[in-house]
N, C-alpha and C. Protein backbone atom coordinates (compact mmCIF):
# COMPACT_ATOMS: atom_id res chain seq x y z
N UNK A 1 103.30 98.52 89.28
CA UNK A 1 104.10 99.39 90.11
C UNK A 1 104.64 98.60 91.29
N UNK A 2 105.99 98.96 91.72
CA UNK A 2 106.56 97.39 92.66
C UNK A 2 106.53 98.67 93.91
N UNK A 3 106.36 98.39 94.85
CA UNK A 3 106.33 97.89 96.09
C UNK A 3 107.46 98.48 97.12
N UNK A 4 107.45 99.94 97.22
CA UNK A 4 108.71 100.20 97.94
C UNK A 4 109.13 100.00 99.61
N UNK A 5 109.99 98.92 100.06
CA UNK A 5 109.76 98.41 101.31
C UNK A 5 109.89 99.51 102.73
N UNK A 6 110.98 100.41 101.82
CA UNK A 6 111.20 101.99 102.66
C UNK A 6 109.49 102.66 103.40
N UNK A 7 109.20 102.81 101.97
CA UNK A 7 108.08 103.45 102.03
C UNK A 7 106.47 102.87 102.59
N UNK A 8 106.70 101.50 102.86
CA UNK A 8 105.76 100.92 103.23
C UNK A 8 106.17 100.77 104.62
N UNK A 9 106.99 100.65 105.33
CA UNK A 9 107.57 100.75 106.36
C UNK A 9 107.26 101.85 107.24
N UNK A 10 107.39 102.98 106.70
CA UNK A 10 107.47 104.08 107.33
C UNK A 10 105.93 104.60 107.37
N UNK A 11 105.06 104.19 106.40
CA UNK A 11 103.62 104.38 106.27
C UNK A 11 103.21 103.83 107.61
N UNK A 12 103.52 101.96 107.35
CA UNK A 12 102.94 101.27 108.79
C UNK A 12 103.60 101.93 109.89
N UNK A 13 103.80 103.26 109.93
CA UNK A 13 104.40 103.82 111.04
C UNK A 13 103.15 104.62 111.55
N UNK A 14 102.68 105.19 110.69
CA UNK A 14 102.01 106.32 110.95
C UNK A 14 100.85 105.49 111.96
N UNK A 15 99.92 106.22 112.91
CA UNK A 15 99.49 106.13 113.43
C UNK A 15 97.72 107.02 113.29
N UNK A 16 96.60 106.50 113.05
CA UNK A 16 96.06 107.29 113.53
C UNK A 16 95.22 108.21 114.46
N UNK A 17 95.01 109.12 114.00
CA UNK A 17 94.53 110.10 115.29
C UNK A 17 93.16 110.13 115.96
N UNK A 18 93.01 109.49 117.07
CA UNK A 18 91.64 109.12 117.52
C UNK A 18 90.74 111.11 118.03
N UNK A 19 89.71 110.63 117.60
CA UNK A 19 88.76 112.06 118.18
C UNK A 19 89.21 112.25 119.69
N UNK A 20 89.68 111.95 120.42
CA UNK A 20 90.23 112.21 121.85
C UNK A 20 91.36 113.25 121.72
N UNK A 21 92.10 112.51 120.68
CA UNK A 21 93.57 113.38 120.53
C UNK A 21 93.36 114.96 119.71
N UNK A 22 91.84 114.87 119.43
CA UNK A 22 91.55 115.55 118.09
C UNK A 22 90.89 117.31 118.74
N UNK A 23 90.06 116.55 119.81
CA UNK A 23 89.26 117.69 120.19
C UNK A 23 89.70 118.48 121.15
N UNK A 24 90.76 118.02 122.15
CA UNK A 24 91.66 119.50 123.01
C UNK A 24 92.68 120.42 122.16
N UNK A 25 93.19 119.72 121.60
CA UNK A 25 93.75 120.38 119.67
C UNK A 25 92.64 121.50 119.36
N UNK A 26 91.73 121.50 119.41
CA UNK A 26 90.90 121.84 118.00
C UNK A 26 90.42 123.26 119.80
N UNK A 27 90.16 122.60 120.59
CA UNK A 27 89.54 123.33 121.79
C UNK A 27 90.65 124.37 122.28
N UNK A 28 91.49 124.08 122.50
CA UNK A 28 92.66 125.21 122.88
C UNK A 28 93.46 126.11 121.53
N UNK A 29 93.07 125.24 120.64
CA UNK A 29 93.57 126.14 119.18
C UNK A 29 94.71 126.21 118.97
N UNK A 30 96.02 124.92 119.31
CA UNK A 30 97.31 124.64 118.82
C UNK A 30 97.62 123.62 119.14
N UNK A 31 99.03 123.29 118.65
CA UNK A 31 99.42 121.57 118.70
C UNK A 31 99.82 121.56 120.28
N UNK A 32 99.20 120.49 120.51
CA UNK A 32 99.42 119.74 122.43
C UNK A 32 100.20 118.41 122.00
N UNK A 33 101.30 118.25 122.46
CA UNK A 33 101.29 116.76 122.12
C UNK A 33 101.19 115.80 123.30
N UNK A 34 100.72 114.62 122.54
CA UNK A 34 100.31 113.40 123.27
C UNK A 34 101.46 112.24 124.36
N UNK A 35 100.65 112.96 125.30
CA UNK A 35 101.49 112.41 126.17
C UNK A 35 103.09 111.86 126.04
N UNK A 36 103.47 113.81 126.20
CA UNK A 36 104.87 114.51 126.38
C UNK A 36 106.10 113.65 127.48
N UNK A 37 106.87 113.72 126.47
CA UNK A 37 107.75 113.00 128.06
C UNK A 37 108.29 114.03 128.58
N UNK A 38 109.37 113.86 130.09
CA UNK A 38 109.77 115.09 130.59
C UNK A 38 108.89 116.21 131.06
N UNK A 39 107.35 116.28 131.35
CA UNK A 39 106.58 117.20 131.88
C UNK A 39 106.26 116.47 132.88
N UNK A 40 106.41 117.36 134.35
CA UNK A 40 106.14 116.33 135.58
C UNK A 40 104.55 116.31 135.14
N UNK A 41 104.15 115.01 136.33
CA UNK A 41 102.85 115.13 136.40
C UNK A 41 102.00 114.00 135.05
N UNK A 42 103.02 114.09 134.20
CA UNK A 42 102.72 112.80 133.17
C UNK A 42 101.54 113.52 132.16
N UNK A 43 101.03 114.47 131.82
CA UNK A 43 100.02 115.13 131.64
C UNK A 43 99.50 114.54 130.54
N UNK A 44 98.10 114.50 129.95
CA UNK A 44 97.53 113.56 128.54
C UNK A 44 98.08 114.45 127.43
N UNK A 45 98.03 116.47 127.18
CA UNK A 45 98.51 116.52 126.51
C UNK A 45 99.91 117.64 126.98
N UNK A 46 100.63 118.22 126.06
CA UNK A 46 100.96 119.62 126.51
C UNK A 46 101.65 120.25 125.54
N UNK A 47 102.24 121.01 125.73
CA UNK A 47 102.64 122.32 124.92
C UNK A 47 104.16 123.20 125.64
N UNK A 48 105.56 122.37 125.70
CA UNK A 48 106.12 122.89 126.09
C UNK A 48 107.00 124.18 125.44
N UNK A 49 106.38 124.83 124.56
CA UNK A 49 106.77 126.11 124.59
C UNK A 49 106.59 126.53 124.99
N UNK A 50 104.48 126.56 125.04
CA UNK A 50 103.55 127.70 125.60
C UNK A 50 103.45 127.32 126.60
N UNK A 51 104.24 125.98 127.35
CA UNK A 51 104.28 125.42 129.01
C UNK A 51 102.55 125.36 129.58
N UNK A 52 101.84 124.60 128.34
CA UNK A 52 100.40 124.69 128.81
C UNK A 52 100.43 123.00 128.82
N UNK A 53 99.78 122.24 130.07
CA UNK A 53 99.68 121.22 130.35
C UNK A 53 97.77 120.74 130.51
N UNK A 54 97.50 119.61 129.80
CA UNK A 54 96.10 119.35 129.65
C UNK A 54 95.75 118.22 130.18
N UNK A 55 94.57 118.02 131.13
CA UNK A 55 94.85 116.98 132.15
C UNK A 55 93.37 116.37 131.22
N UNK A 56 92.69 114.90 131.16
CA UNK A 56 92.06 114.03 130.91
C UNK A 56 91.52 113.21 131.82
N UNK A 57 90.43 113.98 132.50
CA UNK A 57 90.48 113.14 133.85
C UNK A 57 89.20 111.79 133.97
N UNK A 58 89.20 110.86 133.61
CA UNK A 58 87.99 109.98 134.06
C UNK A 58 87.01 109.91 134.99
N UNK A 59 85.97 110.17 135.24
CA UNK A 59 85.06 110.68 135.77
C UNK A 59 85.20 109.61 137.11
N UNK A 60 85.00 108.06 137.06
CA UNK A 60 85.35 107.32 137.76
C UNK A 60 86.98 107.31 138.64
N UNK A 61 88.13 107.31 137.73
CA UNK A 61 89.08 107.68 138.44
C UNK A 61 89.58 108.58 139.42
N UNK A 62 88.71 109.77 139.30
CA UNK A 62 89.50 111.09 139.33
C UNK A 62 87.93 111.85 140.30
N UNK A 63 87.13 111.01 140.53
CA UNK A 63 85.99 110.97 141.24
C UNK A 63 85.07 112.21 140.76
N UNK A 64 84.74 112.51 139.89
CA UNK A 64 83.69 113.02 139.37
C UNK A 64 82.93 113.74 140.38
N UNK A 65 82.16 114.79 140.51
CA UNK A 65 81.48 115.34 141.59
C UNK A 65 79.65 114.68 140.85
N UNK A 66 80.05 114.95 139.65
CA UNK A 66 78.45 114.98 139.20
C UNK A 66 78.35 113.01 138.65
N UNK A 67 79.35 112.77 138.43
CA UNK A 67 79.15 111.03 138.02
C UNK A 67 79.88 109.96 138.84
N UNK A 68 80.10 110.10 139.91
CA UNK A 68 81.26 109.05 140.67
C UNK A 68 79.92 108.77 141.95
N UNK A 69 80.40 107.54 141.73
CA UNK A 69 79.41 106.68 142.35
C UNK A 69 80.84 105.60 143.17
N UNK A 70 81.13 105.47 144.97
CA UNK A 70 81.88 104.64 144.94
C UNK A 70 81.57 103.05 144.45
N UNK A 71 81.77 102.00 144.23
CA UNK A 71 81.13 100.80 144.38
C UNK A 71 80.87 100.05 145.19
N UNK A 72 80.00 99.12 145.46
CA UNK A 72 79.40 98.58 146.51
C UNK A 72 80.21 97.73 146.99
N UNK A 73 81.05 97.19 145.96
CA UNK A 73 81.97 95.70 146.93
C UNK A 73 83.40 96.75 146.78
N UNK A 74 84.10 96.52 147.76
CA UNK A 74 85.15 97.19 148.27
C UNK A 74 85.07 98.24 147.94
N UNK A 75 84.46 98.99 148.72
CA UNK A 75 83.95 100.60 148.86
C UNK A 75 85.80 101.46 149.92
N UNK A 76 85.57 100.63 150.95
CA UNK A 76 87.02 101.46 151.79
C UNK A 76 87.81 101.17 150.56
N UNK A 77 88.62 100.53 149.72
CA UNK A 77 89.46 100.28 149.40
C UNK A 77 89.43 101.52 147.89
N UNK A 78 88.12 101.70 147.03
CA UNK A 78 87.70 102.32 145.86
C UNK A 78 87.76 104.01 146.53
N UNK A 79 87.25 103.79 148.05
CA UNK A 79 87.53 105.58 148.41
C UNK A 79 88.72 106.12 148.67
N UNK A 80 89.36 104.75 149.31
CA UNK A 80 91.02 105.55 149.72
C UNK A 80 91.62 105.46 148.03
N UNK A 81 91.30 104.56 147.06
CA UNK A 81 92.13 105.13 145.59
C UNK A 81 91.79 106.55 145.38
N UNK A 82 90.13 106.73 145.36
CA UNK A 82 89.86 107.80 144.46
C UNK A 82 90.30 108.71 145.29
N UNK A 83 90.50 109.04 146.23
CA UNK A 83 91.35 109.89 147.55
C UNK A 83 92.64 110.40 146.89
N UNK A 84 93.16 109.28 147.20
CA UNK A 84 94.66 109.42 146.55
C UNK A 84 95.09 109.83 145.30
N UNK A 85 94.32 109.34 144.45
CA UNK A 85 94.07 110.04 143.28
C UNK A 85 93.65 111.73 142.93
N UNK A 86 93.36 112.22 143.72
CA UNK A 86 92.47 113.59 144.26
C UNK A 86 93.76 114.66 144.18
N UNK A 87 94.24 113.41 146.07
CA UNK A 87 95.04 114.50 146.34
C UNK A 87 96.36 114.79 145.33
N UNK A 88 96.64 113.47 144.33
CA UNK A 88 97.84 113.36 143.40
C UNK A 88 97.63 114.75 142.71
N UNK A 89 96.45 114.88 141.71
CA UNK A 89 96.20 115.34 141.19
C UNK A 89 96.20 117.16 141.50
N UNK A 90 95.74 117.51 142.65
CA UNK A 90 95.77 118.99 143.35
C UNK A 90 97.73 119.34 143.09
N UNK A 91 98.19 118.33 143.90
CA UNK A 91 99.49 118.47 143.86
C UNK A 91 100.14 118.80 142.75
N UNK A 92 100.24 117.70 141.83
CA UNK A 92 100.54 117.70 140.06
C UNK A 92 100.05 119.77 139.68
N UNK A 93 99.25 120.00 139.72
CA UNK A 93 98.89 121.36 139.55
C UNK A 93 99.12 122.20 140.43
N UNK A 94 99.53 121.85 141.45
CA UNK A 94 100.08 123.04 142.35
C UNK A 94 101.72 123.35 141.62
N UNK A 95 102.41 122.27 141.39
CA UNK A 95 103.61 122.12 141.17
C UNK A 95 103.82 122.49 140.17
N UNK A 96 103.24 121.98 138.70
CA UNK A 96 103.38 122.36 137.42
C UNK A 96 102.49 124.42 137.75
N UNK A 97 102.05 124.75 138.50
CA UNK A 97 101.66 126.16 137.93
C UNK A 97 103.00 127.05 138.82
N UNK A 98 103.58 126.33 140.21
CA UNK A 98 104.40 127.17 140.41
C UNK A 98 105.41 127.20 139.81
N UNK A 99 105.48 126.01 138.63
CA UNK A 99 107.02 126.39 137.64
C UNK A 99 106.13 127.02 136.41
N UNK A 100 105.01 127.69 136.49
CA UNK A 100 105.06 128.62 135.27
C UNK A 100 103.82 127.81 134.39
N UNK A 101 103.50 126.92 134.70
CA UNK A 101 102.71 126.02 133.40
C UNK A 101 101.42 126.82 133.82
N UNK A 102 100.60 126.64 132.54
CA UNK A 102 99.13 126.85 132.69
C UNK A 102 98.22 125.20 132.54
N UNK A 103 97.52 124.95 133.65
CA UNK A 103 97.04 123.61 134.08
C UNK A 103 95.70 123.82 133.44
N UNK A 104 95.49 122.53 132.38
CA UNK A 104 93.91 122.33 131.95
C UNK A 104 93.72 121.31 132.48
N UNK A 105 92.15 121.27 132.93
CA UNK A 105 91.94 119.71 133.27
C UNK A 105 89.86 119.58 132.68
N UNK A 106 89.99 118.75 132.06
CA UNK A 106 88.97 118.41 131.52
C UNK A 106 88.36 117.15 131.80
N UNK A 107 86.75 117.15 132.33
CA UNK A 107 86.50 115.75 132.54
C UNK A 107 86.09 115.19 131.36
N UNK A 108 85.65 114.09 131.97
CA UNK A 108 85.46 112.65 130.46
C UNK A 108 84.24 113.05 130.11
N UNK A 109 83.08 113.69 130.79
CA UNK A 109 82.14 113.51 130.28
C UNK A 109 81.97 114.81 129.71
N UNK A 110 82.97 115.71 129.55
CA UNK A 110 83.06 117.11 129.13
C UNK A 110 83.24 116.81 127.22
N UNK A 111 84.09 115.86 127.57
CA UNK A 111 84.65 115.23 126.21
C UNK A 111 83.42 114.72 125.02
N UNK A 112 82.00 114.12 125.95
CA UNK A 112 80.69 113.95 125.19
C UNK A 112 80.27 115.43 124.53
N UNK A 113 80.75 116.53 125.50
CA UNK A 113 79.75 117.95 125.10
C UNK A 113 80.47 118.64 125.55
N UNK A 114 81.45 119.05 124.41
CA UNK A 114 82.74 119.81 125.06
C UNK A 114 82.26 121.29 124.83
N UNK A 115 82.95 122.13 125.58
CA UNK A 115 82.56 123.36 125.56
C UNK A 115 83.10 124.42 124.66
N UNK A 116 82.19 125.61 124.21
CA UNK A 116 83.40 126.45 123.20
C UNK A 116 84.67 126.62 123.71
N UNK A 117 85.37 127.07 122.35
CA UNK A 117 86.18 127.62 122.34
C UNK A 117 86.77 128.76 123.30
N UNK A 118 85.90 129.81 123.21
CA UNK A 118 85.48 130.49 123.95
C UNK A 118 85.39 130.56 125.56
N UNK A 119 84.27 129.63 126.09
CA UNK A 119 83.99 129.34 127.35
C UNK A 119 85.14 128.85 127.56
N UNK A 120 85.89 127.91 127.27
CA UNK A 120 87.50 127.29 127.72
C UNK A 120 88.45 128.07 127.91
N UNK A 121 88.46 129.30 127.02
CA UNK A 121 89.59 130.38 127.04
C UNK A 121 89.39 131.23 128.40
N UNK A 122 87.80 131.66 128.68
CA UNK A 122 87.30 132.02 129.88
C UNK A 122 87.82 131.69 131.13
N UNK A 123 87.77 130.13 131.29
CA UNK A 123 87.71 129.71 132.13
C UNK A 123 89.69 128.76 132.81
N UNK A 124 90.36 129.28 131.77
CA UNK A 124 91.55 129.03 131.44
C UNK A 124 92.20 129.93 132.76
N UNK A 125 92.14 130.95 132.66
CA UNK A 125 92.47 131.84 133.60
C UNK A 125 92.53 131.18 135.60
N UNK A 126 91.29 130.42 135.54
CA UNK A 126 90.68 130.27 136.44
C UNK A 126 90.81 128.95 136.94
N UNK A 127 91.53 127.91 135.95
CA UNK A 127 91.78 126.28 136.54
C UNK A 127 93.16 126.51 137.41
């Protein structure tokens, strides 16, 4: 059987789908896509029909309440990022909910032991 270059082409296209991309999909219960262009705020996933935006936040980046530890060598410099980072972030969701979006934001270590279905829909209301 020979070898179609079309079709092999377009295969090495495909990409696959890491468990990251897999489980806010599966948690909100429709297609989000991966990092959307044109949604302020840059969001990891979203949903511009249902104008639902899903934030991915790193526990270290995005300063964690229960896992953020600053570091010992350049501590001023690691607090004014994670600062800035903070306040980016409040903003990004102030902005995207007064044009209508519904703002998820999920931490990293949520992602080890993610929560139902359920509890997320709960708590949807309330981010």
């Amino acid at each position: 059987m020979a070898v179609d270059p079309v079709r092999s082409y377009t295969m090495s296209r495909i990409r696959s789908v890491s468990a990251i991309e897999v489980l806010p999909r599966r948690l909100v219960g429709m297609y989000l896509r991966h990092q959307p262009r044109g949604v302020f705020g840059r969001p990891d996933f979203a949903n511009k029909a249902r104008r639902i935006a899903l934030f991915l936040d790193g526990c270290f980046w995005h300063g964690c309440p229960r896992h953020f530890k600053i570091p010992k060598t350049n501590a001023d410099f690691w607090g004014e990022k994670i600062a800035r980072n903070r306040r980016r972030d409040r903003e990004v969701g102030r902005i995207l909910r007064k044009a209508g979006w519904t703002v998820l934001r999920m931490w990293e270590h949520g992602l080890k032991n993610p929560p139902k279905k359920k509890a997320l829909q709960r708590r949807k209301g309330s981010v």
